[in-house]
C-alpha atoms as a PDB file:
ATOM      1  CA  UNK A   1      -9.198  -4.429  -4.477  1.00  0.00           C
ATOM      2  CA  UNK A   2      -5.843  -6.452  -4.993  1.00  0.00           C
ATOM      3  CA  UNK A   3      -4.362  -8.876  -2.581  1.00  0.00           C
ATOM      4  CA  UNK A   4      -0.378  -9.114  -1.494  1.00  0.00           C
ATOM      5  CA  UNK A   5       2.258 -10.106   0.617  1.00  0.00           C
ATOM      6  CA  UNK A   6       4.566  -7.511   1.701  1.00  0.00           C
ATOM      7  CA  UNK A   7       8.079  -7.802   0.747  1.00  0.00           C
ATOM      8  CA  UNK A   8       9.909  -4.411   1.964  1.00  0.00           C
ATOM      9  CA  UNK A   9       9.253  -1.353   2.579  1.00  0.00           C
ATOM     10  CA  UNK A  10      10.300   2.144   0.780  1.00  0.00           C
ATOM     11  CA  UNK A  11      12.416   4.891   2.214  1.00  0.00           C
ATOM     12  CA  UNK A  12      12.546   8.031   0.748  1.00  0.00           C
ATOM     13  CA  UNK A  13      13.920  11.060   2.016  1.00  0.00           C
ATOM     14  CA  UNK A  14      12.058  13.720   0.453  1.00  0.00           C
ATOM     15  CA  UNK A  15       8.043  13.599  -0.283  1.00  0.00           C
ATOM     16  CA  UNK A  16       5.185  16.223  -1.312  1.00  0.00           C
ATOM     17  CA  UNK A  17       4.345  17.982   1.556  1.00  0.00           C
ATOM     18  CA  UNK A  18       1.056  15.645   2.192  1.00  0.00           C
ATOM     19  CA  UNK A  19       2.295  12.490   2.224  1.00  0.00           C
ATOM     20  CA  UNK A  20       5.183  12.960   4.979  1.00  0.00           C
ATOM     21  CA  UNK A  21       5.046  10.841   8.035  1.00  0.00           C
ATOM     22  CA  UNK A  22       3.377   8.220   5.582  1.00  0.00           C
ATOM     23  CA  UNK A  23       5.052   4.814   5.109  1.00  0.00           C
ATOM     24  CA  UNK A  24       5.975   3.109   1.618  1.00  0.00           C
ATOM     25  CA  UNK A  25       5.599  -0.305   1.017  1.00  0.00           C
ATOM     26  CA  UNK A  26       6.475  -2.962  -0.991  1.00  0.00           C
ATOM     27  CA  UNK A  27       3.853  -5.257  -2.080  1.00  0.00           C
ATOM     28  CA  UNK A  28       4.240  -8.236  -4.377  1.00  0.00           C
ATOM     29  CA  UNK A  29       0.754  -9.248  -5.813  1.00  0.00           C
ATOM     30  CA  UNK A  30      -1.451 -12.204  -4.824  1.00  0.00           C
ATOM     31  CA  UNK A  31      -4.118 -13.545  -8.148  1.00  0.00           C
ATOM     32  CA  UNK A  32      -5.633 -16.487  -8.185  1.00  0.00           C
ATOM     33  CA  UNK A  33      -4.399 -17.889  -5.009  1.00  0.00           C
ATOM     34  CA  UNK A  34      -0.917 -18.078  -6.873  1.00  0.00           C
ATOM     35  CA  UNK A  35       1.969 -15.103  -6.226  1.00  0.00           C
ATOM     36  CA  UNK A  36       2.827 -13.233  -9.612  1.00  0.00           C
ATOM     37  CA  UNK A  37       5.610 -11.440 -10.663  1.00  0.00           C
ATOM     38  CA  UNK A  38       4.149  -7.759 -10.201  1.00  0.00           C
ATOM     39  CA  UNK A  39       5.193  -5.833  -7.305  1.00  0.00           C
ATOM     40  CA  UNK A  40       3.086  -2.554  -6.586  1.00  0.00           C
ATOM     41  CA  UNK A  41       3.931   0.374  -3.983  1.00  0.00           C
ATOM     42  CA  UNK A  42       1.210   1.057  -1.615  1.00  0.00           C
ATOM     43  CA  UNK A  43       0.791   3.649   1.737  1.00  0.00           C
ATOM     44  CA  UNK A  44       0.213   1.510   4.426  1.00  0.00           C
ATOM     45  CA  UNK A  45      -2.863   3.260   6.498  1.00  0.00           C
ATOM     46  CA  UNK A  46      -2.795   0.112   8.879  1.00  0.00           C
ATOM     47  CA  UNK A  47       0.134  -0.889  10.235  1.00  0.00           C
ATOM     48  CA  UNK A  48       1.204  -3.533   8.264  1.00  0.00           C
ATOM     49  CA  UNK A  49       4.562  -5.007   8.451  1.00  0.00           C
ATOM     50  CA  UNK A  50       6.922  -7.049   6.151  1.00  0.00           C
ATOM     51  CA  UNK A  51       5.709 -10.807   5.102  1.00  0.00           C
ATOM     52  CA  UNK A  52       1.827  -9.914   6.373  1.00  0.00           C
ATOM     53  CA  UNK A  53      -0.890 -10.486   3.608  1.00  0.00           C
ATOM     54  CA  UNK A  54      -2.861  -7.150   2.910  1.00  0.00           C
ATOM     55  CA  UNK A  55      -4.987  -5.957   0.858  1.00  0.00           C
ATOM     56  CA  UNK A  56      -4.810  -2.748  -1.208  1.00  0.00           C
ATOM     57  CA  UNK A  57      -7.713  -0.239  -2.726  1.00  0.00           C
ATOM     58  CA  UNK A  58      -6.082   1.392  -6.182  1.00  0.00           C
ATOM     59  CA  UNK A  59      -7.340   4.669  -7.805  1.00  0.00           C
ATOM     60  CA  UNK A  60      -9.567   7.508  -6.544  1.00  0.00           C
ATOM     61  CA  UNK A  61     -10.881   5.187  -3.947  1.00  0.00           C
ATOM     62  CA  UNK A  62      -7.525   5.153  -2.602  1.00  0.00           C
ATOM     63  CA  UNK A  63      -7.092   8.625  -1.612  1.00  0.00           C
ATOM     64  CA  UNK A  64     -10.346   8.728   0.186  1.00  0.00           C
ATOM     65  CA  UNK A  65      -8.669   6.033   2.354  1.00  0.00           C
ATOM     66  CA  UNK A  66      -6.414   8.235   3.954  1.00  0.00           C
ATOM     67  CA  UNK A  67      -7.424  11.624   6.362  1.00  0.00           C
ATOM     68  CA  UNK A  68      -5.849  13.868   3.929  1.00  0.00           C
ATOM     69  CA  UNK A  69      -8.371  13.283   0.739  1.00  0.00           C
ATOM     70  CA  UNK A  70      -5.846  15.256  -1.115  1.00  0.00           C
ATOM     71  CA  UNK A  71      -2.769  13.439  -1.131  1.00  0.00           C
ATOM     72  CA  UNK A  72      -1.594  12.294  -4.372  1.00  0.00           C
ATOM     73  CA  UNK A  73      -1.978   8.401  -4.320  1.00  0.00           C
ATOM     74  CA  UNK A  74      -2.690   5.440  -6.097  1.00  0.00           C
ATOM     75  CA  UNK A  75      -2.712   2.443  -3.734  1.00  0.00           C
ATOM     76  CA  UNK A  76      -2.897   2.600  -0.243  1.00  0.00           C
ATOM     77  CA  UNK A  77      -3.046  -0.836   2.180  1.00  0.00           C
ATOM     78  CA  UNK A  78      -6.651  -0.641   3.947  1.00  0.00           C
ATOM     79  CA  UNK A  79      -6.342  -4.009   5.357  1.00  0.00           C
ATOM     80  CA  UNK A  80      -4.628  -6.765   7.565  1.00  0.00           C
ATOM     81  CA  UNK A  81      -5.570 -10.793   6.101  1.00  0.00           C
ATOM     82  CA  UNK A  82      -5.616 -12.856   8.971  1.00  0.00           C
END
């Protein structure tokens, strides 16, 4: 899992069929405590909004985070930090 903050979000006006309705965002990366300079685009699944701390699940773990297990997706935003 990776930690972020998130910094904006990303519109886009035409997706694959299975991924409309989701929401792109933003997300520059948290390691060791410290912000870095990578920035990674995640589906939010949550709710998350701009300047919350979330974290992210990358790879095939990712798609099994949303309902449609066959959406083509790398990182999606499976939680809230509080």
């Amino acid at each position: 899992m990776l930690k972020g903050i998130i910094r904006g979000n990303i519109v886009s006006t035409r997706k694959q069929d299975s991924l409309v309705g989701s929401k792109f965002m933003e997300i520059q990366l948290i390691k060791n405590g410290e912000l870095t300079d990578e920035f990674i685009i995640a589906i939010d699944s949550v709710g998350a909004g701009i300047g919350e701390t979330v974290l992210i699940t990358t790879g095939s773990s990712a798609r099994l985070a949303l309902h449609n297990t066959s959406s083509p997706t790398d990182a999606v935003i499976v939680g809230i930090v509080d």
